[in-house]
Protein backbone atom coordinates (compact mmCIF):
# COMPACT_ATOMS: atom_id res chain seq x y z
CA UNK A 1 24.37 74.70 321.09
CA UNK A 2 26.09 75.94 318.00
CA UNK A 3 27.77 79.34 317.42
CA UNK A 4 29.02 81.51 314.68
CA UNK A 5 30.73 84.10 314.47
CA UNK A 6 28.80 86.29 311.91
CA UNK A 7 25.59 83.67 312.94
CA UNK A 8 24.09 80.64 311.13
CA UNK A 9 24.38 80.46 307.30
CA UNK A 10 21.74 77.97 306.87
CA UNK A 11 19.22 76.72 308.38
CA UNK A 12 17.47 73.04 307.52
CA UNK A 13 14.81 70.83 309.77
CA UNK A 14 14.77 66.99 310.88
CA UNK A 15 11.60 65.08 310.45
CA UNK A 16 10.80 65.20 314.31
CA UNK A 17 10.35 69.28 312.67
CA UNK A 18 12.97 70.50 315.14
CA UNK A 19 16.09 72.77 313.81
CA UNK A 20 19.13 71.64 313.06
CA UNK A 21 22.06 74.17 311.77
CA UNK A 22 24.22 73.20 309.17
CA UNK A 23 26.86 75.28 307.54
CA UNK A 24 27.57 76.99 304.31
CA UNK A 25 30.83 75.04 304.43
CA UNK A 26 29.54 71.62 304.87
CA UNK A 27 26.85 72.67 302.13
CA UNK A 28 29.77 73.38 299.76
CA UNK A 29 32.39 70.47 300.99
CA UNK A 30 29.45 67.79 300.53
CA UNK A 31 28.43 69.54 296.72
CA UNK A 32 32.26 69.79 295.92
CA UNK A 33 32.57 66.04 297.03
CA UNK A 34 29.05 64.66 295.25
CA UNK A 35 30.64 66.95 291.89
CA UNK A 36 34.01 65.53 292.13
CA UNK A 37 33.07 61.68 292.72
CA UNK A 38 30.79 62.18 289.69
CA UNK A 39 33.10 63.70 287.71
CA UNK A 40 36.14 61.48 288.29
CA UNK A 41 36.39 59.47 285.21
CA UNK A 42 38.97 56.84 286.96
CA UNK A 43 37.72 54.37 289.07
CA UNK A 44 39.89 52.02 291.54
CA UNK A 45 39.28 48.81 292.55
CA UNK A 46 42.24 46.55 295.01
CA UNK A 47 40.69 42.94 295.57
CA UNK A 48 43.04 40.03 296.42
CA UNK A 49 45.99 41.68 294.92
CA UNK A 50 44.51 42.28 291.43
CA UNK A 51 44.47 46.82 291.68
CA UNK A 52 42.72 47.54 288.68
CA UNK A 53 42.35 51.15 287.23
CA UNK A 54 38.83 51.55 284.89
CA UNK A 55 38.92 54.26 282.49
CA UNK A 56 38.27 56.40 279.44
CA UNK A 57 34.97 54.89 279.49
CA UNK A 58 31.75 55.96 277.42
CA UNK A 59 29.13 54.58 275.39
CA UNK A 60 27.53 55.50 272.23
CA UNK A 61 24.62 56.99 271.75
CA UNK A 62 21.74 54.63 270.21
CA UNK A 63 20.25 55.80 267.09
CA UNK A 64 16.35 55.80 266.91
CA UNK A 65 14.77 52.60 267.61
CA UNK A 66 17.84 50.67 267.98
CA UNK A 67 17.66 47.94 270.68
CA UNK A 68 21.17 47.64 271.17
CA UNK A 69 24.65 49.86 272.22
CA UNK A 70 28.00 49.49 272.85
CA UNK A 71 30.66 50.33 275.52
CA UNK A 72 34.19 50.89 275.98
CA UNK A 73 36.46 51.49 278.60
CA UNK A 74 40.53 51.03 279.63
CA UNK A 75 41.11 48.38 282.13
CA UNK A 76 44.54 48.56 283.52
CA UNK A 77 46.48 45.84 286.00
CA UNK A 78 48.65 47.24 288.43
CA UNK A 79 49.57 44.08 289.49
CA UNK A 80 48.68 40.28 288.71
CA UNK A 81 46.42 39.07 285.38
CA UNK A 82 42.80 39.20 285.84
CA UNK A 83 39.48 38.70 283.56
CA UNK A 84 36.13 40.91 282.55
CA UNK A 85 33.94 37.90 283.27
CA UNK A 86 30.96 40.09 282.35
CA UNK A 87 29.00 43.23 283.37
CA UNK A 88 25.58 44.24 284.14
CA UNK A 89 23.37 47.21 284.01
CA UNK A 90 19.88 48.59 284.21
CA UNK A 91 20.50 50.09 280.23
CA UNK A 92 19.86 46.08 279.41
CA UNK A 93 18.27 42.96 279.47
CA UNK A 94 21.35 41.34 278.01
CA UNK A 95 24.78 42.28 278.77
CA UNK A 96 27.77 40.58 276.59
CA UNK A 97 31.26 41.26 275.84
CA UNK A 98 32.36 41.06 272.39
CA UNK A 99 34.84 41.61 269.76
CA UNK A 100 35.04 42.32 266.09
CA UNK A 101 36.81 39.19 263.52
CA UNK A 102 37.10 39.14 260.40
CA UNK A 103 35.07 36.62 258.38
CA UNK A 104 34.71 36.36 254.33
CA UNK A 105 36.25 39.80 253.94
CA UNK A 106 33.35 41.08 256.27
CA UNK A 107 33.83 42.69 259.85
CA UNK A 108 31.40 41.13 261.98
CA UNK A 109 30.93 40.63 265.97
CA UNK A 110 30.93 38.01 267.99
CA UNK A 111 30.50 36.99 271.90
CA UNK A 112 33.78 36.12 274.04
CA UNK A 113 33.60 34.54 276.81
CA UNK A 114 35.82 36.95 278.87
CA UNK A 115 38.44 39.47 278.33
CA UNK A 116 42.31 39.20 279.70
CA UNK A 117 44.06 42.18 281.40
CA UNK A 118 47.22 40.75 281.28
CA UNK A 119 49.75 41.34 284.43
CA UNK A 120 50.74 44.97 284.53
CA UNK A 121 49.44 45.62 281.64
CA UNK A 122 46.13 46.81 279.54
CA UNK A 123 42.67 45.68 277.73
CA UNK A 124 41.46 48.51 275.75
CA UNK A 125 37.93 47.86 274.64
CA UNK A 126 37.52 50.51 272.00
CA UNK A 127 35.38 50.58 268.35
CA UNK A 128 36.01 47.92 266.06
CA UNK A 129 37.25 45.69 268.57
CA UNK A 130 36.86 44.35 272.13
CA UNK A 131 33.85 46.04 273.43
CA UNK A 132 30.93 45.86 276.55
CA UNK A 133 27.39 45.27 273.95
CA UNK A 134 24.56 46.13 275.42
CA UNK A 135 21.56 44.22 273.80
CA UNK A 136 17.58 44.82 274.73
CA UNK A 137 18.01 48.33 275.65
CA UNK A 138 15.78 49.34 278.33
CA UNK A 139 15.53 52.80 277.07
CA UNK A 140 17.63 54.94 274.36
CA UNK A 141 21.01 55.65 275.22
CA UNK A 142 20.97 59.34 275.17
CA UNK A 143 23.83 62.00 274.62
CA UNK A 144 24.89 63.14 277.53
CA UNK A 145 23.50 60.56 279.87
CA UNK A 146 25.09 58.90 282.26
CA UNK A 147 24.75 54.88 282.25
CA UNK A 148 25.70 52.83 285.44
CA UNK A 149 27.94 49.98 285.00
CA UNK A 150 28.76 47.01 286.67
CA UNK A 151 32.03 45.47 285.48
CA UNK A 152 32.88 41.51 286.87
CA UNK A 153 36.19 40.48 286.92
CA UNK A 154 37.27 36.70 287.65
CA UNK A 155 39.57 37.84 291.25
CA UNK A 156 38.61 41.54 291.44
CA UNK A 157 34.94 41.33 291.75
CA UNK A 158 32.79 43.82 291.29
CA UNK A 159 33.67 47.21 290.38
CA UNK A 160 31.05 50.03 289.95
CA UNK A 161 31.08 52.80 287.31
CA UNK A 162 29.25 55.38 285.61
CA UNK A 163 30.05 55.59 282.04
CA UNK A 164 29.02 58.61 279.32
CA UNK A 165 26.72 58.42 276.74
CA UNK A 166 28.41 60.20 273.64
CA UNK A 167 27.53 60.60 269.81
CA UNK A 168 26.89 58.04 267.65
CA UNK A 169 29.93 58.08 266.25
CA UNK A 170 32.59 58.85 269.31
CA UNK A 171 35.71 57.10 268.59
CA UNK A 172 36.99 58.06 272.35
């Protein structure tokens, strides 16, 4: 049987229907924790030696009718060279990475086959350059959404992250 002090500050029911107390504090420490995981914008993933830090991520907001969208995000190495091998996500039917070169004076994209994140150091996929495209949207990419991500890297695997949707024209 629980006990408290100044008695029970909430009270909640299993399926069988019987009572069962819970807190205010464990109410508040599992919101706080739920809030803070969401709001972390730096996401850690440590998979056969390859620690890689994923951040500053976001996506654009799609105008109208516009099938396709584009991502960004800062990968950093903390410790040997690894590559984006791809990504997936329910916001598509067809995930690429891609890059910006120049051709005939025009700036025009085109499909990589993976992205280096060289040894203790950084890819920054940003506009206008290296960047996640998102192409067959399965719905708009809306400001202020929040888009799940999975990024695939050649020795870290799988890492897992929830990326912004911004304006149009965010540059960061």
């Amino acid at each position: 049987m629980c006990k408290y002090r100044n008695g029970p500050k909430t009270l909640s029911f299993q399926a069988s229907g019987a009572p069962m107390m819970i807190s205010r504090r464990s109410v508040l420490a599992a919101l706080a924790a739920t809030g803070l995981s969401l709001a972390l914008p730096l996401h850690t993933a440590r998979a056969e030696g390859a620690p890689l830090e994923i951040s500053g991520g976001f996506l654009r907001a799609s105008p109208g009718a516009a099938k396709i969208g584009a991502g960004f995000v800062t990968i950093r190495s903390k410790g040997e060279a690894d590559r984006l091998i791809g990504f997936r996500s329910p916001a598509c039917a067809r995930p690429e990475l891609h890059t910006h070169v120049m051709d005939n004076g025009m700036m025009r994209m085109r499909q990589v086959e993976a992205i280096e994140v060289p040894a203790g150091g950084e890819a920054v996929l940003e506009p206008g350059g290296l960047h996640l495209m998102f192409i067959d949207l399965t719905a708009p990419l809306a400001e202020g959404d929040n888009v799940p991500v999975t990024l695939i890297f050649e020795k870290a695997g799988e890492i897992e992250v929830s990326l912004p949707v911004k304006s149009a024209g965010a540059m960061k």
